[in-house]
C-alpha atoms as a PDB file:
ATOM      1  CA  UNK A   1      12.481 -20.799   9.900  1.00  0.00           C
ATOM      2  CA  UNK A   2      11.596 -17.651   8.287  1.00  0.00           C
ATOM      3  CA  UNK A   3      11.276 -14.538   9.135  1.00  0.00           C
ATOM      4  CA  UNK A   4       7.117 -14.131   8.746  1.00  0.00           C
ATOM      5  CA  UNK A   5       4.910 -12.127  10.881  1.00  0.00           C
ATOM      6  CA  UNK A   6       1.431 -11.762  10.309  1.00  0.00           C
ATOM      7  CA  UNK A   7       0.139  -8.490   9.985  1.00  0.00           C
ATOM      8  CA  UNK A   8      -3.014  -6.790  11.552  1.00  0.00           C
ATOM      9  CA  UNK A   9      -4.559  -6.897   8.085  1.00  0.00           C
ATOM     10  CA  UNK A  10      -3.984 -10.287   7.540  1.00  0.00           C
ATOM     11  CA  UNK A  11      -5.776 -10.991  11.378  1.00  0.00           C
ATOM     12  CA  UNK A  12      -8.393  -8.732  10.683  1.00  0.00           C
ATOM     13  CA  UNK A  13      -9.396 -10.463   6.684  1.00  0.00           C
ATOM     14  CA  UNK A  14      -9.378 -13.713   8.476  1.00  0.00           C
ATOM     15  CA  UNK A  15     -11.327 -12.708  11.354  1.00  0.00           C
ATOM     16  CA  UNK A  16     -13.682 -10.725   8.987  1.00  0.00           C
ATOM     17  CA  UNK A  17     -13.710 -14.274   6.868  1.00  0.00           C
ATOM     18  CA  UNK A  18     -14.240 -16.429   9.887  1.00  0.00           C
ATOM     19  CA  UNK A  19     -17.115 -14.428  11.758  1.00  0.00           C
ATOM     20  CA  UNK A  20     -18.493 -12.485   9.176  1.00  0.00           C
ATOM     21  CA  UNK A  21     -18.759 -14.586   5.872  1.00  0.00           C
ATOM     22  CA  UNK A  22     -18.752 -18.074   7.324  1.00  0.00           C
ATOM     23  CA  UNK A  23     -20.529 -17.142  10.879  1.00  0.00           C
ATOM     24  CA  UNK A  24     -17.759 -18.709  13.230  1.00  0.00           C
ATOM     25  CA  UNK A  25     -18.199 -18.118  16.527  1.00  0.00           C
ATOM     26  CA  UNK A  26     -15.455 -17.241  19.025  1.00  0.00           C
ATOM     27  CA  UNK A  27     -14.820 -20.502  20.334  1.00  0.00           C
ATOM     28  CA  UNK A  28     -14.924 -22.660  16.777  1.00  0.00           C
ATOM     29  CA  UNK A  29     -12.490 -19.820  15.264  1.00  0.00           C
ATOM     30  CA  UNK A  30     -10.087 -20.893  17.969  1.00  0.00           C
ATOM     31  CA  UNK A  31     -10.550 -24.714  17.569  1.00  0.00           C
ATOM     32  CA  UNK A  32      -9.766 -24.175  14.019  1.00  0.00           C
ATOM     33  CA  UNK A  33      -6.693 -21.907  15.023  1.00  0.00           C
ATOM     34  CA  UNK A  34      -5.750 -24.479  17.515  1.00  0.00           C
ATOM     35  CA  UNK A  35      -6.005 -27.101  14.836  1.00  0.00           C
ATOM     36  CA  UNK A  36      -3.219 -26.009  12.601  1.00  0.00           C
ATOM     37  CA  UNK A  37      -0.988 -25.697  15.494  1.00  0.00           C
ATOM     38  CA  UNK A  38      -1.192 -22.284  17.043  1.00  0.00           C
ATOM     39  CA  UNK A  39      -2.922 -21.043  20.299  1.00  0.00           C
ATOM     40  CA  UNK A  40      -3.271 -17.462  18.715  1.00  0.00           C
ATOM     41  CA  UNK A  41      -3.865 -15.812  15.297  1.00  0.00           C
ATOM     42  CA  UNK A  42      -1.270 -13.771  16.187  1.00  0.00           C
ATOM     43  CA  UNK A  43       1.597 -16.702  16.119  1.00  0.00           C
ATOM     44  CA  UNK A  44       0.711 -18.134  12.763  1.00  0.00           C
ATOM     45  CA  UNK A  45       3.303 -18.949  11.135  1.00  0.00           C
ATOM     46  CA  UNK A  46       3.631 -18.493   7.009  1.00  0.00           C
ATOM     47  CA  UNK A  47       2.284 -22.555   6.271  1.00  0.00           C
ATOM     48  CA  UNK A  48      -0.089 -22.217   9.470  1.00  0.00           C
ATOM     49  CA  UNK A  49      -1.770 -19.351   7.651  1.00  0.00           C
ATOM     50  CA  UNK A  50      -2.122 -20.777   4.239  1.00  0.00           C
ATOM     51  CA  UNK A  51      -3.768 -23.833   6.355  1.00  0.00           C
ATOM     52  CA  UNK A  52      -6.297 -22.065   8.380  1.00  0.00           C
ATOM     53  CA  UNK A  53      -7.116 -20.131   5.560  1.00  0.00           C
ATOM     54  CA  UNK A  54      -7.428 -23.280   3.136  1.00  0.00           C
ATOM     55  CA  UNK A  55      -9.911 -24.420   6.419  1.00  0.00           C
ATOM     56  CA  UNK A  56     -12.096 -21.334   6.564  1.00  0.00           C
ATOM     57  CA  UNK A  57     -12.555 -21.387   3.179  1.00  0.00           C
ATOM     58  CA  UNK A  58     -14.110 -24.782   2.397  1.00  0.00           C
ATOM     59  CA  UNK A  59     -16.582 -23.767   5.368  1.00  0.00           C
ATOM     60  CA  UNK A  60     -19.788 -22.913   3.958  1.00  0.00           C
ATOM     61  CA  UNK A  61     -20.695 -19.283   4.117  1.00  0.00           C
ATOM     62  CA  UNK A  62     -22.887 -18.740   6.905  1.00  0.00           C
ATOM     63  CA  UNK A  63     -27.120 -17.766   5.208  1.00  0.00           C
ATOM     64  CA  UNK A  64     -27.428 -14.154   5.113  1.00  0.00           C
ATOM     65  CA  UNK A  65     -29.863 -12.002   7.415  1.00  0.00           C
ATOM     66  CA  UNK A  66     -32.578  -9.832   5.569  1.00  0.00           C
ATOM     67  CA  UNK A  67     -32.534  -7.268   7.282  1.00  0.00           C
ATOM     68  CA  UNK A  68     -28.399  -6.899   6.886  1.00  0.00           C
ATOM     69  CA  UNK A  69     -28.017  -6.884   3.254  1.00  0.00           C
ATOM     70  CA  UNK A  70     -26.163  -3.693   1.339  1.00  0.00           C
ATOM     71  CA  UNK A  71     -27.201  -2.071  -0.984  1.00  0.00           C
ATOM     72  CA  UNK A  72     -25.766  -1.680  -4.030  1.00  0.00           C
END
């Protein structure tokens, strides 16, 4: 086993992937943590987090709102 720990950045880009670009709510983001093994983000392990990353990125991104778009 190695010695990985996932940092806050690495929860918070997945988070920010999960429920901002693909719309996940609370619950499905866990089902999908759940489903590579882990009951938190916090105890992914290195192969874990390539998996629920590979997941959450074949999602489709969740349609934008009008009203939230930035400018440029």
């Amino acid at each position: 086993m190695t010695d990985f720990k996932i940092s806050p950045a690495m929860v918070k880009a997945l988070r920010r992937l999960a429920h901002g670009q693909k719309g996940l709510d609370e619950e499905t983001y866990r089902a999908h943590v759940r489903a590579v093994g882990c009951e938190s983000t916090l105890d992914l392990s290195r192969p874990q987090h390539a998996a629920l990353l590979q997941r959450l990125v074949a999602l489709p991104d969740s349609p934008k709102v009008r009203g939230n778009a930035r400018r440029a």
